[in-house]
C-alpha atoms as a PDB file:
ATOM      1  CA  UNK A   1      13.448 210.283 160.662  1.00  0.00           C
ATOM      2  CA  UNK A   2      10.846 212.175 162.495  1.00  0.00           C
ATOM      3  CA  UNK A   3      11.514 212.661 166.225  1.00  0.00           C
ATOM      4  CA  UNK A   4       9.391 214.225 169.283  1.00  0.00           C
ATOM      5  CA  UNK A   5      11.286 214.728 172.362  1.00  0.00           C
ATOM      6  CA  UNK A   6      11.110 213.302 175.933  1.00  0.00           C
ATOM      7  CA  UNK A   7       9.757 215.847 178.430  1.00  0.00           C
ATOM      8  CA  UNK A   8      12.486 218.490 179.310  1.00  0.00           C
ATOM      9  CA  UNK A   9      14.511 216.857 176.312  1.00  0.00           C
ATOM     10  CA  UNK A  10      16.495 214.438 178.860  1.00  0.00           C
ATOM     11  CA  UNK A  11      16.984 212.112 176.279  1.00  0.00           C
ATOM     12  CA  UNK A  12      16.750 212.482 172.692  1.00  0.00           C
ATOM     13  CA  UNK A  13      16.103 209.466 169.947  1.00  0.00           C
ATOM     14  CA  UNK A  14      18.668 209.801 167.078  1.00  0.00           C
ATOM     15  CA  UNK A  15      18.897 207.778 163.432  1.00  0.00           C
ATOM     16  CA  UNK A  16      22.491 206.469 163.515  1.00  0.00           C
ATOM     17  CA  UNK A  17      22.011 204.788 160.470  1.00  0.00           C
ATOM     18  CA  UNK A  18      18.687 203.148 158.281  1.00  0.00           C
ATOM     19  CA  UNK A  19      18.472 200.356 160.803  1.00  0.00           C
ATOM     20  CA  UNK A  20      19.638 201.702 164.572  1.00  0.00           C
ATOM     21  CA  UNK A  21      17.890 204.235 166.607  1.00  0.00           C
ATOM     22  CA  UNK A  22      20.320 205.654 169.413  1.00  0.00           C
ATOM     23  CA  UNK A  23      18.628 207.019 172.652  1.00  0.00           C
ATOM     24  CA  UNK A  24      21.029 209.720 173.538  1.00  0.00           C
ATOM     25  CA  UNK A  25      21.471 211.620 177.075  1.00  0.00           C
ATOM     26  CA  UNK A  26      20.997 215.432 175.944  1.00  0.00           C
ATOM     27  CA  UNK A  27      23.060 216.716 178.844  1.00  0.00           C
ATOM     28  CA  UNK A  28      26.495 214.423 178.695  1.00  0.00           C
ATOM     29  CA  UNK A  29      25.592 213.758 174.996  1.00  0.00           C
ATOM     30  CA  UNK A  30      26.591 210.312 175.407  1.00  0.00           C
ATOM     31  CA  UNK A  31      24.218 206.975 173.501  1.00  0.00           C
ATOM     32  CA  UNK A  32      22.349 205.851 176.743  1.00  0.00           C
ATOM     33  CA  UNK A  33      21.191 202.681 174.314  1.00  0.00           C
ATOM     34  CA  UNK A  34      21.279 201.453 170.648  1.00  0.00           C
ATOM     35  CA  UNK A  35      17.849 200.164 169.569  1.00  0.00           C
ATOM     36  CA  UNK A  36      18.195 197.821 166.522  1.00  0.00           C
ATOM     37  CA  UNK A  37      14.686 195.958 166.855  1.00  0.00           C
ATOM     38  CA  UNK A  38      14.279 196.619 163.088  1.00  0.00           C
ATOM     39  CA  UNK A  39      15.043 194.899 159.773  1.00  0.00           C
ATOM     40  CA  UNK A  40      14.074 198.078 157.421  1.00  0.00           C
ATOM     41  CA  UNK A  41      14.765 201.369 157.240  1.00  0.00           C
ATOM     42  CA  UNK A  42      13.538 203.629 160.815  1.00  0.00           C
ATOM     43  CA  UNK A  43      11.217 206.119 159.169  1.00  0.00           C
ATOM     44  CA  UNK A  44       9.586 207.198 162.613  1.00  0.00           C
ATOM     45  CA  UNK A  45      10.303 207.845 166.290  1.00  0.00           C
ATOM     46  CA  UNK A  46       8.309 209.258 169.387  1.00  0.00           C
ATOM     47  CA  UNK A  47       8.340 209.373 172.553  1.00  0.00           C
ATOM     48  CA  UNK A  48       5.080 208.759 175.087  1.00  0.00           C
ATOM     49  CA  UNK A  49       4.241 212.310 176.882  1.00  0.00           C
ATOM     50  CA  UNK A  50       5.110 210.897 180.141  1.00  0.00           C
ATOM     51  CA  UNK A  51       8.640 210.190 178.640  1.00  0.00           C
ATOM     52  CA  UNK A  52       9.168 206.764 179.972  1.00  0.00           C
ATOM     53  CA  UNK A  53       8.248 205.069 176.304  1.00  0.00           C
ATOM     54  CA  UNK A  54       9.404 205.525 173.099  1.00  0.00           C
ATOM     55  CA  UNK A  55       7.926 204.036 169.818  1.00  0.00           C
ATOM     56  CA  UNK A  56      10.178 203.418 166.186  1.00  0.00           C
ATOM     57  CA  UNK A  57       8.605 202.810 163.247  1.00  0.00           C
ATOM     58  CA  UNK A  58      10.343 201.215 160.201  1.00  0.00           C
ATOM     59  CA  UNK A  59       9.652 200.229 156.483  1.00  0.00           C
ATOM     60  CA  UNK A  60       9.853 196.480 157.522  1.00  0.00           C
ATOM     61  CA  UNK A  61       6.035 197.566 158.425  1.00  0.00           C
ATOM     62  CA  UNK A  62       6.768 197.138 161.953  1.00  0.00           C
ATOM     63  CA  UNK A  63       6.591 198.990 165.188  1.00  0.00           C
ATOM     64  CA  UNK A  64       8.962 198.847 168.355  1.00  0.00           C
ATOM     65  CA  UNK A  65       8.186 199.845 171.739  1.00  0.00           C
ATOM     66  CA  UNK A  66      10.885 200.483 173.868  1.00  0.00           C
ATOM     67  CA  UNK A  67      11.267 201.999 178.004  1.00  0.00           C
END
């Protein structure tokens, strides 16, 4: 899965497996959220420039936009 990061890298959007997207904290390292809004396979992840969005893309031809 392609992935931009969130300004400064605070948080970082990680495939945990084909159908779950886990927003991570990049300084404690800990899964801030699971995001399972998809039926197919996440092939696609990026974050808005200010940060404060982030959009996942999947196979099931759908798009999820998460803040």
């Amino acid at each position: 899965m392609a992935n931009e990061d969130a300004p400064k890298a605070a948080r970082r959007a990680l495939q945990q497996d084909h159908l779950v997207v886990a927003l991570v904290d990049v300084a404690s390292g800990t899964v801030v959220r699971l995001l399972t809004h998809h039926t197919g396979h996440v092939v696609c992840a990026a974050f808005h420039p200010a940060g404060k969005l982030l959009a996942t893309g999947s196979n099931d031809k759908t798009v999820a936009l998460v803040d």
